[in-house]
C-alpha atoms as a PDB file:
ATOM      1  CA  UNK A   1     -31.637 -45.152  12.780  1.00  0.00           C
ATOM      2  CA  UNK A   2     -30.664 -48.747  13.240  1.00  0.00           C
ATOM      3  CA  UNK A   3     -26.967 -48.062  14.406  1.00  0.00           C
ATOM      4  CA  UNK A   4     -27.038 -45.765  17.377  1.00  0.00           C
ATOM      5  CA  UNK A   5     -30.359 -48.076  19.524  1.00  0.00           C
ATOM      6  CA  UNK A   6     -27.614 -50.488  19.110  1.00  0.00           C
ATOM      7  CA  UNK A   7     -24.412 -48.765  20.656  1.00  0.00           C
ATOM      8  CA  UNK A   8     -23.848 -50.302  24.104  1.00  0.00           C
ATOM      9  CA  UNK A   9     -21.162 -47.729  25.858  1.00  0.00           C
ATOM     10  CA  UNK A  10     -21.840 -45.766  29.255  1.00  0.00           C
ATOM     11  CA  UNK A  11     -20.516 -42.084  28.788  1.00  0.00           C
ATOM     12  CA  UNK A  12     -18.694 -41.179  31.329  1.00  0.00           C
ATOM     13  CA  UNK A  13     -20.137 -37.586  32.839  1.00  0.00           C
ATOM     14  CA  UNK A  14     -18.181 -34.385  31.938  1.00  0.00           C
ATOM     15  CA  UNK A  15     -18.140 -35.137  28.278  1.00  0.00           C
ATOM     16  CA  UNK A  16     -18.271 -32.242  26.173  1.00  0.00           C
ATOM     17  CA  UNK A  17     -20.632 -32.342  22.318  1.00  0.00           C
ATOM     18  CA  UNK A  18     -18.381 -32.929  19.871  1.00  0.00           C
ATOM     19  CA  UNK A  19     -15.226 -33.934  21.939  1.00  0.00           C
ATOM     20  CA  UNK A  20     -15.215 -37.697  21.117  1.00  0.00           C
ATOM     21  CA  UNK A  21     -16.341 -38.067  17.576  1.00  0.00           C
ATOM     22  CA  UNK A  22     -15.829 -41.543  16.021  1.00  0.00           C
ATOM     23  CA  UNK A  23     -15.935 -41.749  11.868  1.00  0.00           C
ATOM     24  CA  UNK A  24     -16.375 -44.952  10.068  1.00  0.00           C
ATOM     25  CA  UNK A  25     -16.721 -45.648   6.351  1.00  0.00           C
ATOM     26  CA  UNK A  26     -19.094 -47.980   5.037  1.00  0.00           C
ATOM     27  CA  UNK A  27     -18.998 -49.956   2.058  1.00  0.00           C
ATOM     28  CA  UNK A  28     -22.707 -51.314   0.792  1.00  0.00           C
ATOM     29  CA  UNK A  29     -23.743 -53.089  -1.925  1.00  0.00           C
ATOM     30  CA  UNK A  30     -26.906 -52.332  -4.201  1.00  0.00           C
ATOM     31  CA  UNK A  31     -28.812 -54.660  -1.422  1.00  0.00           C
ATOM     32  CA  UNK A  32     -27.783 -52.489   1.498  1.00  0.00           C
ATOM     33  CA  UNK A  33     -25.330 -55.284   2.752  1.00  0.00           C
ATOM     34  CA  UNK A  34     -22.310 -54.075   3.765  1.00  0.00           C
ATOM     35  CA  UNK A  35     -18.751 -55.238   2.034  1.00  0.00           C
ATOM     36  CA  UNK A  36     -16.353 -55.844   4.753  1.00  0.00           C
ATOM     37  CA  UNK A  37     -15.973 -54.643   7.840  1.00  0.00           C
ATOM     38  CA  UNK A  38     -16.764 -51.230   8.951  1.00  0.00           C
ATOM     39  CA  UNK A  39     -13.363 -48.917   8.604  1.00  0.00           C
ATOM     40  CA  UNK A  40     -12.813 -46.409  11.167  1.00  0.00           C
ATOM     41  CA  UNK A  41     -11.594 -43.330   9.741  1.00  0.00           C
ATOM     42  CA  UNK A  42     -10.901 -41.727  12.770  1.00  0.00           C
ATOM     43  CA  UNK A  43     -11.020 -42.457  16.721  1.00  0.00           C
ATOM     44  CA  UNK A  44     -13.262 -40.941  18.964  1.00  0.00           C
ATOM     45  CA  UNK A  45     -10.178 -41.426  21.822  1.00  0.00           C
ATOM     46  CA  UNK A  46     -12.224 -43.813  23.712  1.00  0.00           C
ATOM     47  CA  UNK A  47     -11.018 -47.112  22.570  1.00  0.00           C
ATOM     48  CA  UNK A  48     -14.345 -48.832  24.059  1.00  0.00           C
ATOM     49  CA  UNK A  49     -16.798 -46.152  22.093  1.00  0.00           C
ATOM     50  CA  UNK A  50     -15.129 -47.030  19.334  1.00  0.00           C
ATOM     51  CA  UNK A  51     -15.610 -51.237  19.380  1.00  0.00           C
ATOM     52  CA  UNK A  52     -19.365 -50.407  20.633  1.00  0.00           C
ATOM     53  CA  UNK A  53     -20.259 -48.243  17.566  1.00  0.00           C
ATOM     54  CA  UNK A  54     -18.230 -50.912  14.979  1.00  0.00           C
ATOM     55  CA  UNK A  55     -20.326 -53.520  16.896  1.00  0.00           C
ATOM     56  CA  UNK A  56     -23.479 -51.635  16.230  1.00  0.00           C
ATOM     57  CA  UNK A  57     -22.804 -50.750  12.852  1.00  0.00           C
ATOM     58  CA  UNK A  58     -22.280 -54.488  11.711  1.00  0.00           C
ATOM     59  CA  UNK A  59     -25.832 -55.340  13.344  1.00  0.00           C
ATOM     60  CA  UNK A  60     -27.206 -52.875  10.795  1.00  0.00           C
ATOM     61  CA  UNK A  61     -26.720 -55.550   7.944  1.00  0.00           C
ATOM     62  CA  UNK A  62     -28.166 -54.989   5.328  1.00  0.00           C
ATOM     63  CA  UNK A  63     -28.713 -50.901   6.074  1.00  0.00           C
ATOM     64  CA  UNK A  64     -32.082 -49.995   5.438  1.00  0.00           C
ATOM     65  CA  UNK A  65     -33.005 -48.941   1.927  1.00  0.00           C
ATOM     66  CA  UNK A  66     -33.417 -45.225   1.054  1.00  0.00           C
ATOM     67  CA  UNK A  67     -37.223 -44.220   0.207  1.00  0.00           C
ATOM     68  CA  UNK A  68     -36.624 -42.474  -3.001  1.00  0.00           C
ATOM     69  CA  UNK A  69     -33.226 -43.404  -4.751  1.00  0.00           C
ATOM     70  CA  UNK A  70     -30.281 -45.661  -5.002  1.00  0.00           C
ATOM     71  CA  UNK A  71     -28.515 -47.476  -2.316  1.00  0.00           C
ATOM     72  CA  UNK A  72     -25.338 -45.621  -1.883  1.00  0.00           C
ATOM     73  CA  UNK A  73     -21.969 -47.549  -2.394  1.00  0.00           C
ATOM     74  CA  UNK A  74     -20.117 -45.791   0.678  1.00  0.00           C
ATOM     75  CA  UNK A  75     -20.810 -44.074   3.397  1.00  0.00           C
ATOM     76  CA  UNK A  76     -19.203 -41.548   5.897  1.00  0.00           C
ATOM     77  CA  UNK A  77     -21.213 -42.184   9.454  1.00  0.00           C
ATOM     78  CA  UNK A  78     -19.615 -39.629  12.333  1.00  0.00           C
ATOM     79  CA  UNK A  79     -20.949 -40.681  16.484  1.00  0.00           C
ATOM     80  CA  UNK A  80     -20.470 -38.910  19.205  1.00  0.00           C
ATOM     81  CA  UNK A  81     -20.959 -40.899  22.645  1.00  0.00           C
ATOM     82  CA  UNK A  82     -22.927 -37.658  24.421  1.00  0.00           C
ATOM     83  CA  UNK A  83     -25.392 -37.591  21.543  1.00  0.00           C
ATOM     84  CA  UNK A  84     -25.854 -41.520  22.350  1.00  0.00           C
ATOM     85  CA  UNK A  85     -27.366 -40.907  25.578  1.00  0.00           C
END
């Protein structure tokens, strides 16, 4: 929820769901600040989606806590710029 308000890319029209999916891994600590920098497991194919959504996930710092649970030490976060708009 605090990633995608924060994704700055305009989609170009004739996109297709699920054509351009970006993954990143994040590490987090205990805290919900991340370790390092977010790693991008694989490329969406648009080289400028891809910067916006490592941009927006490093605002997210530290990722909000989970209501019932622990904070997890990694996570797998998958975009895709049409479900952005």
């Amino acid at each position: 929820g605090c990633i995608r308000p924060h994704i700055a890319f305009n989609v170009p029209d004739g996109l297709q769901p699920k054509q351009h999916v970006a993954r990143f891994e994040v590490q987090l600590l205990p805290t919900g600040e991340q370790v390092g920098a977010p790693r991008l497991l694989r490329a969406s194919g648009l080289a400028a989606y891809d910067s916006a959504v490592e941009r927006a996930i490093r605002r997210c710092d530290p990722f909000p806590r989970p209501r019932e649970g622990t904070m997890p030490r990694s996570l797998i976060l998958e975009f895709d710029p049409v479900e952005t708009r």
